[in-house]
Protein backbone atom coordinates (compact mmCIF):
# COMPACT_ATOMS: atom_id res chain seq x y z
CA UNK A 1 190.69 95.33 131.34
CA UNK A 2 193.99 94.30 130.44
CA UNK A 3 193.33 91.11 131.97
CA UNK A 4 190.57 90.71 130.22
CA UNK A 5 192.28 91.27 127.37
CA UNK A 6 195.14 88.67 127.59
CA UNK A 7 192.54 85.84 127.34
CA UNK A 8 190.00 87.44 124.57
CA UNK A 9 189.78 85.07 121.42
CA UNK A 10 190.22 87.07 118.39
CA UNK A 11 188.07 87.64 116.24
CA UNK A 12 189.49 85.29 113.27
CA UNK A 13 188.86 82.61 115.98
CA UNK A 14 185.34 83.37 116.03
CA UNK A 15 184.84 83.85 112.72
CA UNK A 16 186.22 79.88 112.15
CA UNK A 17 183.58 78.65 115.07
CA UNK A 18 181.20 80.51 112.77
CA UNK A 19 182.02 78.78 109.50
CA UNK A 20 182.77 75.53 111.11
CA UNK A 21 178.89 75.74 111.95
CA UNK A 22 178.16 76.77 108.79
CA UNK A 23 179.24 73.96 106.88
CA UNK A 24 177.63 71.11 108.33
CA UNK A 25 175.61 68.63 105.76
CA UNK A 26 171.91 70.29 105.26
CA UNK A 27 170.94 67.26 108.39
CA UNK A 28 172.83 68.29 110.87
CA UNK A 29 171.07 71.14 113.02
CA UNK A 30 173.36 73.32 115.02
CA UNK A 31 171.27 75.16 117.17
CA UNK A 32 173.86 76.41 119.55
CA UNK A 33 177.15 77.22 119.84
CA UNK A 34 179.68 77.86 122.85
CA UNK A 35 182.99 79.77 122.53
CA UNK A 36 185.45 80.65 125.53
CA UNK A 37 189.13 80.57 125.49
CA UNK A 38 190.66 77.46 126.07
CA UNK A 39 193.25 79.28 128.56
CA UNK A 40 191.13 80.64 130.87
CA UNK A 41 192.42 81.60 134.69
């Protein structure tokens, strides 16, 4: 677990994915999104 841990993205992190998608013009679709950590093993 505390491996797991060491490479979790917080949750601030998410949040900007989140609001990233969020703001898009009104013709832009984002249907999906994908978030890992950029530093994974």
């Amino acid at each position: 677990m505390r491996s797991y841990r060491r490479h979790a993205i917080t949750p601030e992190s998410i949040a900007e994915a989140v609001a990233y998608a969020l703001d898009q013009p009104s013709d832009v679709d984002v249907n999906e999104i994908v978030v890992h950590p950029a530093h994974q093993r």
